[in-house]
Each structure stands twice: as C-alpha cells, then as structure tokens.
C-alpha atoms as a PDB file:
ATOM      1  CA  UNK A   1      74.918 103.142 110.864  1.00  0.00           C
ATOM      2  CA  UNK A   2      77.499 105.774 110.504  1.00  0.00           C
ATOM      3  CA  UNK A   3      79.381 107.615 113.364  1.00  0.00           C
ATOM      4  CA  UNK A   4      80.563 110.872 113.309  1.00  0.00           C
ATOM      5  CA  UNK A   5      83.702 112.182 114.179  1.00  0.00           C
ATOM      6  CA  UNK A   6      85.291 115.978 114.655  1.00  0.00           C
ATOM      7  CA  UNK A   7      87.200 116.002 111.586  1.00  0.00           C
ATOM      8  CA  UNK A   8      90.834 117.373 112.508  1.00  0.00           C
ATOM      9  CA  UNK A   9      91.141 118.586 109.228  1.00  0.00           C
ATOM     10  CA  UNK A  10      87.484 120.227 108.497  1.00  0.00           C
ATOM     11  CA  UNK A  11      87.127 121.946 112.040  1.00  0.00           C
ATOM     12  CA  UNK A  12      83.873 120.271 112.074  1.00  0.00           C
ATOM     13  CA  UNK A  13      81.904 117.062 112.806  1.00  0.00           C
ATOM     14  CA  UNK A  14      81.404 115.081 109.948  1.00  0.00           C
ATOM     15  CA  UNK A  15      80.636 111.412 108.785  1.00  0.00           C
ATOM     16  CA  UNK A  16      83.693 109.171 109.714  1.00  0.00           C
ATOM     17  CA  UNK A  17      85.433 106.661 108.484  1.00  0.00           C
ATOM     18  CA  UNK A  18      84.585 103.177 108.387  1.00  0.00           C
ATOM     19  CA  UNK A  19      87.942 101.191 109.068  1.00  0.00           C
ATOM     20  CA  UNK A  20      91.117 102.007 110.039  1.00  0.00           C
ATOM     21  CA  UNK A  21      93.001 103.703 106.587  1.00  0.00           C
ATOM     22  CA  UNK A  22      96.449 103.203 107.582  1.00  0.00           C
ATOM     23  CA  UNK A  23      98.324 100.768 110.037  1.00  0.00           C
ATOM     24  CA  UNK A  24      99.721 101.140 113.533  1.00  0.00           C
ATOM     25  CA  UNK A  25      98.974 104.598 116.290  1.00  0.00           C
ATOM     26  CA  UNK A  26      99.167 106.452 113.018  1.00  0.00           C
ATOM     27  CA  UNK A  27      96.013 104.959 111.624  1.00  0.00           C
ATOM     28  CA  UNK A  28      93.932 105.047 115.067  1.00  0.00           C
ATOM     29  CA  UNK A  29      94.852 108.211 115.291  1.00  0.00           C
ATOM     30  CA  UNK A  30      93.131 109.420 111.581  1.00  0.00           C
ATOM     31  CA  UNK A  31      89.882 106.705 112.287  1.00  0.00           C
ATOM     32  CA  UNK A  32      89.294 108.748 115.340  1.00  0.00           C
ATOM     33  CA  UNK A  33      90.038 112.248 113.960  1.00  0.00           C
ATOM     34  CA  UNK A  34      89.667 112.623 109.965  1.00  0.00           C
ATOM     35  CA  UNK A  35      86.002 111.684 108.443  1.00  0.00           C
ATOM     36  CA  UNK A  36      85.659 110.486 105.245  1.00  0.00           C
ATOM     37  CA  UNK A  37      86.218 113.481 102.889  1.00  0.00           C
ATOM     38  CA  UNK A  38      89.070 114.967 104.573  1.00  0.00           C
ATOM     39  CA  UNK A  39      90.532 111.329 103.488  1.00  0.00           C
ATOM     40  CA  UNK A  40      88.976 111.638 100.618  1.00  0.00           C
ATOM     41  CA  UNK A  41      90.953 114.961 100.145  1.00  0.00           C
ATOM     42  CA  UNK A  42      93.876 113.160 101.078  1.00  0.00           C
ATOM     43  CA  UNK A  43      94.070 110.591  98.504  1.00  0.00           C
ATOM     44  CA  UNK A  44      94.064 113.564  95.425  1.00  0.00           C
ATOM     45  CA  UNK A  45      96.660 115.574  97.723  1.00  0.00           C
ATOM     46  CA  UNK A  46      98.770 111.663  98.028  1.00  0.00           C
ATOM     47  CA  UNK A  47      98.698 111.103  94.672  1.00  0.00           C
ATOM     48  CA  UNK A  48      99.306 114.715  93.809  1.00  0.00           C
ATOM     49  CA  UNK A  49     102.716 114.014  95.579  1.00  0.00           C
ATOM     50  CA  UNK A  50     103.631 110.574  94.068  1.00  0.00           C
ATOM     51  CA  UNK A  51     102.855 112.078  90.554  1.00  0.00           C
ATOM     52  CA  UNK A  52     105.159 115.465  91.358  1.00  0.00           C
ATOM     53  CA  UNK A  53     108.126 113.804  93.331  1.00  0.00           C
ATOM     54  CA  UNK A  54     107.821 110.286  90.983  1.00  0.00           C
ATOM     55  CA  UNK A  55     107.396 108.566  94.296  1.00  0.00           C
ATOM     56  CA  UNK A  56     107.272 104.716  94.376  1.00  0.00           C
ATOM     57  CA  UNK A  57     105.211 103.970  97.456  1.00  0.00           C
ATOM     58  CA  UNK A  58     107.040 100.911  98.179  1.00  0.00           C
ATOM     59  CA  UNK A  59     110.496 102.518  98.964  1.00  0.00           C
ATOM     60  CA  UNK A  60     110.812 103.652 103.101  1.00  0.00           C
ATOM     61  CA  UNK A  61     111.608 106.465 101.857  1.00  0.00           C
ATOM     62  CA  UNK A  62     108.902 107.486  99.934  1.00  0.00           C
ATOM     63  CA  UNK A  63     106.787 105.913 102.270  1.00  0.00           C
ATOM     64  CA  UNK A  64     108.352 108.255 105.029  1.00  0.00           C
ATOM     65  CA  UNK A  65     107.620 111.184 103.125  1.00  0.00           C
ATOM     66  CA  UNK A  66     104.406 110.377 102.688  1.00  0.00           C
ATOM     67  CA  UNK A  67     103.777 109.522 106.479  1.00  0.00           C
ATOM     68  CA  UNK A  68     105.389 112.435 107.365  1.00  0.00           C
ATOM     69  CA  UNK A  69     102.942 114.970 104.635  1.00  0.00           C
ATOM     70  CA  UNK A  70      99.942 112.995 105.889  1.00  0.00           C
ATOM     71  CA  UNK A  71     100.607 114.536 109.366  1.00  0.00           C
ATOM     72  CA  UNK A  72     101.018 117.779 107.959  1.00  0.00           C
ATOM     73  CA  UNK A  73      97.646 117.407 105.857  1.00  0.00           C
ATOM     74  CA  UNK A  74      95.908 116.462 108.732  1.00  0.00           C
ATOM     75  CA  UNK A  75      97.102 117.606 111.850  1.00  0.00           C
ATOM     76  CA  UNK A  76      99.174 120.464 111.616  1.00  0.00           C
ATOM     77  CA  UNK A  77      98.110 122.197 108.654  1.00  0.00           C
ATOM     78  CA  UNK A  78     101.813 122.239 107.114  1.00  0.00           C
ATOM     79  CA  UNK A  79     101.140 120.098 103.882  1.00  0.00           C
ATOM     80  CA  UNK A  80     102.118 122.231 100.761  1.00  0.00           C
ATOM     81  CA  UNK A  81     101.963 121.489  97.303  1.00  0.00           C
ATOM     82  CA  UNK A  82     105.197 121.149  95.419  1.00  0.00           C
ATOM     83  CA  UNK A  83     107.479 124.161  94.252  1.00  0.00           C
ATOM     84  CA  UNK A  84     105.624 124.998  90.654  1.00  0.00           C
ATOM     85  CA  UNK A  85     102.746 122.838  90.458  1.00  0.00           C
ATOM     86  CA  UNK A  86     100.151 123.500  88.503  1.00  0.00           C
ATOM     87  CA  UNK A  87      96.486 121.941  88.943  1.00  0.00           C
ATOM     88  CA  UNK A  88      95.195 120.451  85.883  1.00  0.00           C
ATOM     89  CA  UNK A  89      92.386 121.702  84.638  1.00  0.00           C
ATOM     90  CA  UNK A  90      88.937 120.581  85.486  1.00  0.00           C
ATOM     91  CA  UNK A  91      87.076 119.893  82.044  1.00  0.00           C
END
C-alpha cells in the first residue's frame, strides 16, 4: 500500500516515499515531507552538483554541501544550478 504525503517540494500531495532516504532528523524530516519524484528530482539535481563541483561524496565537506543544497532543493526553494551550466541535451 502506498501513503501519500504533501510533497514540500511539489506543493501538492503525492505518492511518498517508502524508507527513510537519508540518516538522522534530516531524513525524517524528507520521509515525511518529499514524495517520491521530488526525490527523484533530487538525485539528477545531486548528481548534477557532484559532476559540476567534482564532488567526492565521501569528504565532510562535500557531504556538507550537499546537506546543505538538499535543504535548499527541498525546503526553501534556494537550490541553484552552478554559475554556467549547461543541460545536456536530451536525445
């Protein structure tokens, strides 16, 4: 059975997620709020970043960054793309 949440991001109820997608407050906090294609529009806009900045997910730092953008994405509305990207394509 799914549940449905109202999606922080979307401004609208929508199908949730099924298990916590990050650790600690942070990650109750997006289970409860985000549904599964605002993540979903997460991930591309995540590894949009790592690709851009040549982020290695493993350093705090990175990691902080990252923490700190999905906030933005989600919450706040202040996630941006980086200064000159371009979006591929789409063949």
């Amino acid at each position: 059975m799914t549940r449905t949440v109202y999606c922080a991001r979307l401004q609208k109820d929508a199908e949730g997620l099924e298990r916590l997608p990050y650790p600690g407050e942070l990650g109750k906090r997006l289970f409860e709020n985000v549904s599964k294609q605002a993540w979903s529009e997460w991930l591309r806009h995540q590894t949009m970043l790592i690709n851009e900045y040549r982020l290695t997910p493993v350093d705090p730092k990175a990691r902080k960054f990252l923490e700190e953008e999905m906030e933005k994405f989600f919450f706040t509305g202040g996630a941006a793309r980086p200064e000159g990207y371009v979006a591929p394509k789409e063949e």
